[in-house]
C-alpha atoms as a PDB file:
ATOM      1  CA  UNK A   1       0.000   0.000   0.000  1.00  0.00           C
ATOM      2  CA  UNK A   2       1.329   3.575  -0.435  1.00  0.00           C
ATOM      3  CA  UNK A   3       2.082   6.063   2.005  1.00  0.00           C
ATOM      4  CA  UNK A   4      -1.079   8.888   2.217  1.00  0.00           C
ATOM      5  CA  UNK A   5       0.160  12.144   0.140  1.00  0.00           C
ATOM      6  CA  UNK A   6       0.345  15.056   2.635  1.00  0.00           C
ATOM      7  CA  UNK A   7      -0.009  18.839   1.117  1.00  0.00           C
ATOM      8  CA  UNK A   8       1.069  21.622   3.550  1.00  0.00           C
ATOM      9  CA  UNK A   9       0.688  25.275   3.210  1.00  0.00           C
ATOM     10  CA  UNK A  10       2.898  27.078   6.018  1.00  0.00           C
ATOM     11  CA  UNK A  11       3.996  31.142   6.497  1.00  0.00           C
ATOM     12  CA  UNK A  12       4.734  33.004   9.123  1.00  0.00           C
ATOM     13  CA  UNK A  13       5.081  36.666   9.875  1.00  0.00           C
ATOM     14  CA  UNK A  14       6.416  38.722  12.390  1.00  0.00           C
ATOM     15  CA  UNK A  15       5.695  42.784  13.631  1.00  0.00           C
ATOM     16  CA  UNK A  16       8.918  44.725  14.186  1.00  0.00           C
ATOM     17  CA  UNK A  17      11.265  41.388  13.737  1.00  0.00           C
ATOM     18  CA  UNK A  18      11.639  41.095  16.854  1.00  0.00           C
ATOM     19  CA  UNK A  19       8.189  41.548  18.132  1.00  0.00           C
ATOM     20  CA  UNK A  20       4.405  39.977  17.640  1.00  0.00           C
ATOM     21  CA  UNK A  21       4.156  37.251  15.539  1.00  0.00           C
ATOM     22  CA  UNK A  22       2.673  34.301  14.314  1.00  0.00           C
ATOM     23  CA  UNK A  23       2.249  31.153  11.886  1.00  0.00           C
ATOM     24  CA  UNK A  24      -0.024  29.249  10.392  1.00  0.00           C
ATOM     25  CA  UNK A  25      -0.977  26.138   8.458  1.00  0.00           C
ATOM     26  CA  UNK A  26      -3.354  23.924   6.013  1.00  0.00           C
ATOM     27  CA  UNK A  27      -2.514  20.367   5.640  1.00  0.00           C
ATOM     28  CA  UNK A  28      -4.556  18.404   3.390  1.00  0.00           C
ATOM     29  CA  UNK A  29      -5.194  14.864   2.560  1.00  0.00           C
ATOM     30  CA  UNK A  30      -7.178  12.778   0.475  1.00  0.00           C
ATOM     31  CA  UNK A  31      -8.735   9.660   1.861  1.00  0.00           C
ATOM     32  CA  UNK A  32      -9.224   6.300   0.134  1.00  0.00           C
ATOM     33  CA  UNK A  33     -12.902   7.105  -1.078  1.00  0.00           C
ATOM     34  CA  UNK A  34     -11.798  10.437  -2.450  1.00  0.00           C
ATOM     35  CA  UNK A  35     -12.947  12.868   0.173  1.00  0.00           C
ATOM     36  CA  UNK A  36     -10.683  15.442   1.050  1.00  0.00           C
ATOM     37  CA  UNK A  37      -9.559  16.350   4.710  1.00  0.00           C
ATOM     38  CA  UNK A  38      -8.319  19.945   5.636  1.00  0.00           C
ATOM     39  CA  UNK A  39      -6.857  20.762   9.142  1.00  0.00           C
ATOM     40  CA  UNK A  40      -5.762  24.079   9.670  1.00  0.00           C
ATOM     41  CA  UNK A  41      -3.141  24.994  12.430  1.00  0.00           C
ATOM     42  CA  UNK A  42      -1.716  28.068  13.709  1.00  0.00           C
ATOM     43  CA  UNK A  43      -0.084  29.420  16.908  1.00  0.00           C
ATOM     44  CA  UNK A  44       0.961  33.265  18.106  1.00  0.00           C
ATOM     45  CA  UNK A  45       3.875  34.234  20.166  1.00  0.00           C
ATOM     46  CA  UNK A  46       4.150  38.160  22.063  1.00  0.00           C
ATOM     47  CA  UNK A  47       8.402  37.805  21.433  1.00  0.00           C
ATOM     48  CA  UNK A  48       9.280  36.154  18.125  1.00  0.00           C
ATOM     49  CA  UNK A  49      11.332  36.649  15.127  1.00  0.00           C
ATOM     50  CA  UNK A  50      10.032  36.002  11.445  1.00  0.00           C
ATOM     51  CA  UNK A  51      12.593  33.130  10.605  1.00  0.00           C
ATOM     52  CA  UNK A  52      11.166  31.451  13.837  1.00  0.00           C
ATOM     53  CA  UNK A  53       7.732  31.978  12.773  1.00  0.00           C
ATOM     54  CA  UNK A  54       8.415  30.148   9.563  1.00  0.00           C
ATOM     55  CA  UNK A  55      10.300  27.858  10.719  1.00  0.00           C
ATOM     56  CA  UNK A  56       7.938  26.773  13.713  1.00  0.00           C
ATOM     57  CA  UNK A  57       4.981  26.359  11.150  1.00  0.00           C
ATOM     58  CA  UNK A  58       7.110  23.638   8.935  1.00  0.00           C
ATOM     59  CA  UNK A  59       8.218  21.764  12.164  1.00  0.00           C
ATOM     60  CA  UNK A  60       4.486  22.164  14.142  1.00  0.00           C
ATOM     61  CA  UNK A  61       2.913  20.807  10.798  1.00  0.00           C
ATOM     62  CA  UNK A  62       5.621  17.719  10.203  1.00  0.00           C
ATOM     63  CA  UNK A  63       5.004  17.027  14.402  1.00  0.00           C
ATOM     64  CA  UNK A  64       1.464  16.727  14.102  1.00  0.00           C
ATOM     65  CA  UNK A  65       1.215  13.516  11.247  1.00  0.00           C
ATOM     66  CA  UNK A  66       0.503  10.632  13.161  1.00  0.00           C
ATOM     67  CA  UNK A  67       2.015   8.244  10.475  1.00  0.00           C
ATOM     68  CA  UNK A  68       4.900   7.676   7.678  1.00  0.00           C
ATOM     69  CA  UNK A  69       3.659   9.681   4.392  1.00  0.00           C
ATOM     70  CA  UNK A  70       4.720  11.214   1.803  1.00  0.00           C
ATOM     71  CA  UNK A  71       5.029  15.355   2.115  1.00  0.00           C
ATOM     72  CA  UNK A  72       4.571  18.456  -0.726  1.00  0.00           C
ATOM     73  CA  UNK A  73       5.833  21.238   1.454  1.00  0.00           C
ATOM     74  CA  UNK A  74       4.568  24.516   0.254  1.00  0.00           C
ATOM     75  CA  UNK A  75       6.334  27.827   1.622  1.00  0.00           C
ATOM     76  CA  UNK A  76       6.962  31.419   0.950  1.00  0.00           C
ATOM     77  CA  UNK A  77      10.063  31.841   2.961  1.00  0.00           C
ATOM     78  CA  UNK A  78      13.649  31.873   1.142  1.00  0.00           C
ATOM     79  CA  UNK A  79      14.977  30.773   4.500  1.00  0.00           C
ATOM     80  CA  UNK A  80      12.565  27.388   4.546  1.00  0.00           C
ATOM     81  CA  UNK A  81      13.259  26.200   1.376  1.00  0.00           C
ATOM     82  CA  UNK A  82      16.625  26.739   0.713  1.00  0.00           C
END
């Protein structure tokens, strides 16, 4: 059987780097019958930077699948993907 095909959408921002920030996330899945399940994530800090912000929203996402699968990582930051 294959692994389930994970898409994630991160970004994360950040006021006055360092300052009020926050991240969020979609990850989305299609199960065996077709139907497609969306959970959206997201978390806010008072002290932050943006890199963590962006970073925390790729490693928060990855944390929360509960099994092996294969991921398509989707990201706006330079810093992420590279």
């Amino acid at each position: 059987m294959d692994k389930p095909k994970v898409k994630i959408y991160t970004d994360g921002a950040c006021a006055n780097n360092p300052g009020l920030g926050g991240w969020g996330a979609i990850l989305m899945y299609k199960k065996q019958d077709g139907t497609l399940v969306k959970k959206e994530i997201s978390k806010g800090y008072k002290l932050t930077t943006n890199n963590r912000m962006e970073l925390s929203a790729v490693i928060d996402s990855l944390l929360i699948l509960k099994k092996p699968c294969e991921v398509e990582l989707y990201s706006d930051s330079k810093y992420v993907v590279d």
